[in-house]
Protein backbone atom coordinates (compact mmCIF):
# COMPACT_ATOMS: atom_id res chain seq x y z
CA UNK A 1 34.67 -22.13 10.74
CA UNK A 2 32.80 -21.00 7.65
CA UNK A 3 29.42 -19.14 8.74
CA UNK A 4 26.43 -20.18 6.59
CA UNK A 5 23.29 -18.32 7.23
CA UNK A 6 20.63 -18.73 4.51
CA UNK A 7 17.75 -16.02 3.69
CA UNK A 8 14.75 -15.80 2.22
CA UNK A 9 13.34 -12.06 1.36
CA UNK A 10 9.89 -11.84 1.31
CA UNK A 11 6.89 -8.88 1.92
CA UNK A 12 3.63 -7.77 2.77
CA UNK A 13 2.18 -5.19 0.61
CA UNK A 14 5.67 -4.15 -0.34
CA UNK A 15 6.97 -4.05 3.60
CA UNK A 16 9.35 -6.11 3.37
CA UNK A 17 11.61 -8.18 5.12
CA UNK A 18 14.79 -10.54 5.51
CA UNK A 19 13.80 -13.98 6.77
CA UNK A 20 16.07 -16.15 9.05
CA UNK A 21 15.09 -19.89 9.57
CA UNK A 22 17.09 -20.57 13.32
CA UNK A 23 15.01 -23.31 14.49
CA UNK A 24 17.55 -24.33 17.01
CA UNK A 25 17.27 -20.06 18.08
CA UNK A 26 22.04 -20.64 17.92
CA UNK A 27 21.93 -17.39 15.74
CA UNK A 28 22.42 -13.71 17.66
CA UNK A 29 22.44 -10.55 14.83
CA UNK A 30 24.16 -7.87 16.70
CA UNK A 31 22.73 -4.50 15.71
CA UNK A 32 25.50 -3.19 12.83
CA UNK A 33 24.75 -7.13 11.44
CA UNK A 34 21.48 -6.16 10.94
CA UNK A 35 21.81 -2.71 9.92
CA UNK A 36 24.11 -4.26 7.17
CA UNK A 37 21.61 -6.88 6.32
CA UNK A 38 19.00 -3.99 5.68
CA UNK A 39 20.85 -1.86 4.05
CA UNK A 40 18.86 -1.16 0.36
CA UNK A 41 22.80 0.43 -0.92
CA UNK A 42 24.95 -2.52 0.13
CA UNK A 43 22.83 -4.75 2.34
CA UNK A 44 20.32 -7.40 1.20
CA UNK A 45 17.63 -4.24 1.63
CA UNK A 46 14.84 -4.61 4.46
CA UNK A 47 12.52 -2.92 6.61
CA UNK A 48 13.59 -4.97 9.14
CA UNK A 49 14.65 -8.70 10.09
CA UNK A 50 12.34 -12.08 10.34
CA UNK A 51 14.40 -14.84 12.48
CA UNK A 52 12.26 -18.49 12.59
CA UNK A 53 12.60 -20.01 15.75
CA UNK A 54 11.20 -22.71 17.80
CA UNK A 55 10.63 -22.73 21.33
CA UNK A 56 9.08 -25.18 23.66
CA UNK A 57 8.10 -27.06 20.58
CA UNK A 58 6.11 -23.32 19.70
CA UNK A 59 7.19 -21.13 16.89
CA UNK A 60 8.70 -17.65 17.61
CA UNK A 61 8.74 -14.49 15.70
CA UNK A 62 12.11 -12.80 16.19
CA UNK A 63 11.35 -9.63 14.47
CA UNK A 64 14.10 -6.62 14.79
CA UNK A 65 13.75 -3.49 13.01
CA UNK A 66 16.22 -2.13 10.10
CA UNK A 67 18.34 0.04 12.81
CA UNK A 68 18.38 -3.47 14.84
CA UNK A 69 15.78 -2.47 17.46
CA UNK A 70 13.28 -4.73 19.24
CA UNK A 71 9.82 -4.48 17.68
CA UNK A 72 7.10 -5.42 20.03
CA UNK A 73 4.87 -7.18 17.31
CA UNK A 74 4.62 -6.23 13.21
CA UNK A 75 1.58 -7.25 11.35
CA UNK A 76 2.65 -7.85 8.03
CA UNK A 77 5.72 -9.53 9.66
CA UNK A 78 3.46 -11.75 11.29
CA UNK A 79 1.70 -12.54 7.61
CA UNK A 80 4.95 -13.43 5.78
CA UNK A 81 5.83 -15.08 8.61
CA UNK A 82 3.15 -17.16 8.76
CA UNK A 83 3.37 -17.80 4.98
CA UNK A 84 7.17 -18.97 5.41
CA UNK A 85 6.25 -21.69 7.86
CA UNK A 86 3.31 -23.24 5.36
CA UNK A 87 5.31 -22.71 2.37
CA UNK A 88 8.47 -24.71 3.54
CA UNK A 89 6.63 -27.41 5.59
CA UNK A 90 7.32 -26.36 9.09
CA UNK A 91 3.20 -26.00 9.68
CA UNK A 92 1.08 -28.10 7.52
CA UNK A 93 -2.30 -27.02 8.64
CA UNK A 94 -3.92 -23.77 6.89
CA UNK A 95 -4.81 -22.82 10.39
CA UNK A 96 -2.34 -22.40 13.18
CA UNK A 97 -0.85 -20.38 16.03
CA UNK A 98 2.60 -18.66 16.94
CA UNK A 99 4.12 -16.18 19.41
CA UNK A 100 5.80 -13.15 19.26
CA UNK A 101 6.62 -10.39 21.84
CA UNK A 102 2.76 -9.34 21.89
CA UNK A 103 1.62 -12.29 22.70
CA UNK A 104 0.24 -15.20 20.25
CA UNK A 105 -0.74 -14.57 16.69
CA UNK A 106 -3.10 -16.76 15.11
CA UNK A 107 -2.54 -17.04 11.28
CA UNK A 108 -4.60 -18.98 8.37
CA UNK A 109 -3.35 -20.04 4.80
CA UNK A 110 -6.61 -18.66 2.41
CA UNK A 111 -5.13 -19.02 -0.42
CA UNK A 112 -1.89 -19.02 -2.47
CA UNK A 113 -0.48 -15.63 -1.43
CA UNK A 114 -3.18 -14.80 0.79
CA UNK A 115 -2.60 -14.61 4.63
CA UNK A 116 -4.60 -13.60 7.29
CA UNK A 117 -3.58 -13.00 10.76
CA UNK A 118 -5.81 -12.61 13.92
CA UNK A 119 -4.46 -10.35 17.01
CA UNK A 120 -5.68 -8.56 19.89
CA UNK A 121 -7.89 -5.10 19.39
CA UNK A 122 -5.38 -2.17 18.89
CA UNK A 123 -6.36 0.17 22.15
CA UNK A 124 -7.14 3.84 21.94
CA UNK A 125 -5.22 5.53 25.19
CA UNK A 126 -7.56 8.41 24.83
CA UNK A 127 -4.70 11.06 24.56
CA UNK A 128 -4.25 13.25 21.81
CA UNK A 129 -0.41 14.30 21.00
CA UNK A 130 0.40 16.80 18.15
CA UNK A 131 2.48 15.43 15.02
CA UNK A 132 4.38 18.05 13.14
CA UNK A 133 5.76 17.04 9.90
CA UNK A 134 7.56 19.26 7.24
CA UNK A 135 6.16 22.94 9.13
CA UNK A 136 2.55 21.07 9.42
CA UNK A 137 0.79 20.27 12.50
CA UNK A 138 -1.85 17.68 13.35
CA UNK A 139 -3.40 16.24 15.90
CA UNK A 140 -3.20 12.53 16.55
CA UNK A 141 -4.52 9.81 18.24
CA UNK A 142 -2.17 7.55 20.85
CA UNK A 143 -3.20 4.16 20.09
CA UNK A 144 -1.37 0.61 20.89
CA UNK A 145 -1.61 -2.18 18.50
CA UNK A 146 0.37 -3.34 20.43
CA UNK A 147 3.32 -1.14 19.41
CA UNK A 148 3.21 2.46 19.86
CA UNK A 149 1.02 4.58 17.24
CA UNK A 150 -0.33 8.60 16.39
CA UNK A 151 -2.62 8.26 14.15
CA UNK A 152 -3.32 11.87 12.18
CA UNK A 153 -6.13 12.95 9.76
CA UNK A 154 -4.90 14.93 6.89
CA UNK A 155 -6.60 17.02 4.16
CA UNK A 156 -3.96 15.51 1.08
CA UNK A 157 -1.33 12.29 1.90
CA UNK A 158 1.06 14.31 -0.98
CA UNK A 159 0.67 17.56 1.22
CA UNK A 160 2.84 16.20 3.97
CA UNK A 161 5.52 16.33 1.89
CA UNK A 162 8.30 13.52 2.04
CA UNK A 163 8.78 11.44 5.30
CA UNK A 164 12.94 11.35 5.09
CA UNK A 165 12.73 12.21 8.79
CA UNK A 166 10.68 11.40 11.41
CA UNK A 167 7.65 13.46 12.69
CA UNK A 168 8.42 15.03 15.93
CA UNK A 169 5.40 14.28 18.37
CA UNK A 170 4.36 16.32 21.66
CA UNK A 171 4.29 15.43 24.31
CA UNK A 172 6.62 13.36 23.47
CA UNK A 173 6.91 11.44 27.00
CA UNK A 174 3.67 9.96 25.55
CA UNK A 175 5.99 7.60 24.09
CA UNK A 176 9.27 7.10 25.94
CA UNK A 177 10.19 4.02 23.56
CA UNK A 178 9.34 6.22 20.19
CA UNK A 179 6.34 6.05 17.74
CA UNK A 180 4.70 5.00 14.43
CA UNK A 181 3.12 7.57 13.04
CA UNK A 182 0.03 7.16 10.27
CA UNK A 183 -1.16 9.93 8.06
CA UNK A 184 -4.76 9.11 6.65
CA UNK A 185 -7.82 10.72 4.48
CA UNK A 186 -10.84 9.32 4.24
CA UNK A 187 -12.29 7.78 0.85
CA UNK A 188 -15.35 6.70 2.38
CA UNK A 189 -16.70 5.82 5.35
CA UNK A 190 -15.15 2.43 5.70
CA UNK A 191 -12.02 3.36 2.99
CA UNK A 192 -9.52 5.06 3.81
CA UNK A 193 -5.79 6.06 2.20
CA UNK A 194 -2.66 6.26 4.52
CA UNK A 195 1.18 6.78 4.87
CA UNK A 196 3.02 6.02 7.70
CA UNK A 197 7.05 6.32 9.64
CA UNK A 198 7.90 3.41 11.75
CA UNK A 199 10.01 4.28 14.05
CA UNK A 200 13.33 1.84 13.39
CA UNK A 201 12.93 1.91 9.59
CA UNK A 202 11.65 5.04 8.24
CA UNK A 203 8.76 5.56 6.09
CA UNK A 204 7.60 2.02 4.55
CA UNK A 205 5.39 1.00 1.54
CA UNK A 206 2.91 -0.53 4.83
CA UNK A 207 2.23 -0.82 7.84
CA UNK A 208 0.60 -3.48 9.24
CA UNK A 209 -0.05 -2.70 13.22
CA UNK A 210 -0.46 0.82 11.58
CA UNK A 211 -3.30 -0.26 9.35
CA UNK A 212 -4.86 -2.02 12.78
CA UNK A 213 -4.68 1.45 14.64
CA UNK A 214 -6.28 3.27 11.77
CA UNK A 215 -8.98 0.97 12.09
CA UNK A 216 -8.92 1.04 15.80
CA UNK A 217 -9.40 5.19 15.37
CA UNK A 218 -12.09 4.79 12.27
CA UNK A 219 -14.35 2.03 14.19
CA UNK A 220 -14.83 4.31 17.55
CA UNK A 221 -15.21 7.34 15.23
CA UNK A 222 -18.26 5.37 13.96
CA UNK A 223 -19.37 4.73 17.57
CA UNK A 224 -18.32 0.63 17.05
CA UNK A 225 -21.14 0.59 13.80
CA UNK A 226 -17.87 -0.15 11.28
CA UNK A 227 -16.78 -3.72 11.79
CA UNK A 228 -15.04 -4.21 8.30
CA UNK A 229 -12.85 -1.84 6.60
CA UNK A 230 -10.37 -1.60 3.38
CA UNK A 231 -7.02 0.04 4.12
CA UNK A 232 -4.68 1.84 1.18
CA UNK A 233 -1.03 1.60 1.63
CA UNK A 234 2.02 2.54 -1.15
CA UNK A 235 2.46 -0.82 -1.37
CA UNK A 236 -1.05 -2.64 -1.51
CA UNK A 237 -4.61 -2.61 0.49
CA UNK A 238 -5.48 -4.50 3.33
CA UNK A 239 -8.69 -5.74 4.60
CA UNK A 240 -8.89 -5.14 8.65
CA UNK A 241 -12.31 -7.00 10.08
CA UNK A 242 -13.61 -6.39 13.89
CA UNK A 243 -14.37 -10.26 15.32
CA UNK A 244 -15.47 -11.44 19.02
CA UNK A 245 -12.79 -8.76 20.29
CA UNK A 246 -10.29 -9.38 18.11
CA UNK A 247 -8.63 -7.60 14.62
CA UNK A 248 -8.30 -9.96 11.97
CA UNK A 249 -5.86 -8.15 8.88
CA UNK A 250 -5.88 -9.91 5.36
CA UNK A 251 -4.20 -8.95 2.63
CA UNK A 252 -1.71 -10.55 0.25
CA UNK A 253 1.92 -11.99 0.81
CA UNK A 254 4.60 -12.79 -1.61
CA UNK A 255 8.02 -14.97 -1.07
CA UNK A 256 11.12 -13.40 -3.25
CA UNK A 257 14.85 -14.22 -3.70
CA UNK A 258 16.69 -16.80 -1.37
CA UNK A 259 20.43 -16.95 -0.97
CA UNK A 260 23.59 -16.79 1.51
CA UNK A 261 24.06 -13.90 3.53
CA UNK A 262 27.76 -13.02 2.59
CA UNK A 263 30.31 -14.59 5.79
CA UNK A 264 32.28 -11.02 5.42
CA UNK A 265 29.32 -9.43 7.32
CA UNK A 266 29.70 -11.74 10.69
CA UNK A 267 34.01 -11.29 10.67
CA UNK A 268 34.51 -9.06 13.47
């Protein structure tokens, strides 16, 4: 039997992703599948995989990282996900609700191109780790928004150097299942500029969980007085906003090519 599996590629502030609609949740990716899918040399080119299902008459984010491991949540995931579902009909409201591994997300349609997603508030541990990078060292905050984060200030985001490899972090049984790791400078007091390696897929143009962490780390800097703050990424800003306990992270989303992922990939 032929195997069809359609995509759509999509991203959020340049992170971007493969989307899979498997409403009936038949499809399993093992982990070269998706490492081929999100290849940029020979693969369709990702920072990591989007699979649509439904559950229990609930939609489900499936998101898997580019070396095919299990992400916990991912924020702009969660944004082009959200668009997906409005775009092609599967949610007609501008406001609605789906899970993921973190728990439920809830998501509203502002505009063409313009998502916003509400989620819990990313949580400060309260343990500082040390992120070296390139012969620099930094000290970082251990934060969980949900997934695993250090967030470092740095004098210069160039002065790092390149991000080919990831930072090593100590301790590093601070985080057993690996760690995101943001590099930021301050614009302003409510604007700040950042760089980031996720751990599955390398450095990406954003992050969106990272961008919630930074915030996280900027608002208790500012003993709680910063509710609303713009975030800088390579790829685009986003807008992260302190509500009634919750983050909410706008920014904007856009909805590529579409095609056949090729059946030579799923021949064993």
């Amino acid at each position: 039997m032929s195997v069809v599996i359609n995509y759509t590629k999509g991203h959020g502030t340049k992170n971007d992703f493969v989307l899979i609609e498997d409403l009936n949740d038949e499809i399993v990716f093992t982990e070269k599948q998706i490492i081929q899918i999100c290849n940029r040399d020979n693969g369709i080119g990702a920072d990591g995989i989007l699979r649509i299902v439904k559950q229990n008459n609930d939609f489900f984010m499936d998101y898997k990282n580019a070396d095919g491991s299990i992400a916990e949540m991912c924020g702009n995931g969660a944004r082009v996900f959200a668009q997906y579902l409005f775009k092609n009909g599967l949610i007609n409201e501008k406001k609605f609700n789906f899970n993921t591994r973190a728990g439920q997300i809830s998501a509203e349609i502002h505009g063409p191109g313009n998502i916003s997603v509400t989620m819990d508030e990313a949580k400060l541990r309260g343990i500082i780790v040390e992120v070296s990078v390139n012969g620099h060292k930094f000290n970082a905050q251990a934060v969980d928004a949900p997934n695993p984060h250090a967030v470092a200030f740095v004098p210069d985001l160039g002065s790092i150097g390149d991000l080919k490899n990831a930072p090593s972090v100590s301790p590093s049984d601070v985080f057993p299942n690996g760690v995101n790791v943001e590099f930021v400078t301050k614009i302003t007091d409510d604007h700040v500029a950042m760089r980031v390696f996720e751990r599955g897929s390398g450095e990406t143009l954003s992050c969106g969980t990272g961008a919630c962490a930074v915030a996280a780390v900027i608002r208790e800097q500012s003993g709680k007085k910063i509710n609303s703050m713009q975030i800088d990424l390579p790829g685009g800003n986003l807008q992260i906003t302190f509500l009634n306990g919750k983050m909410i992270m706008r920014g904007p989303v856009v909805l590529e090519e579409t095609g056949t992922l090729p059946e030579k990939w799923f021949i064993n």
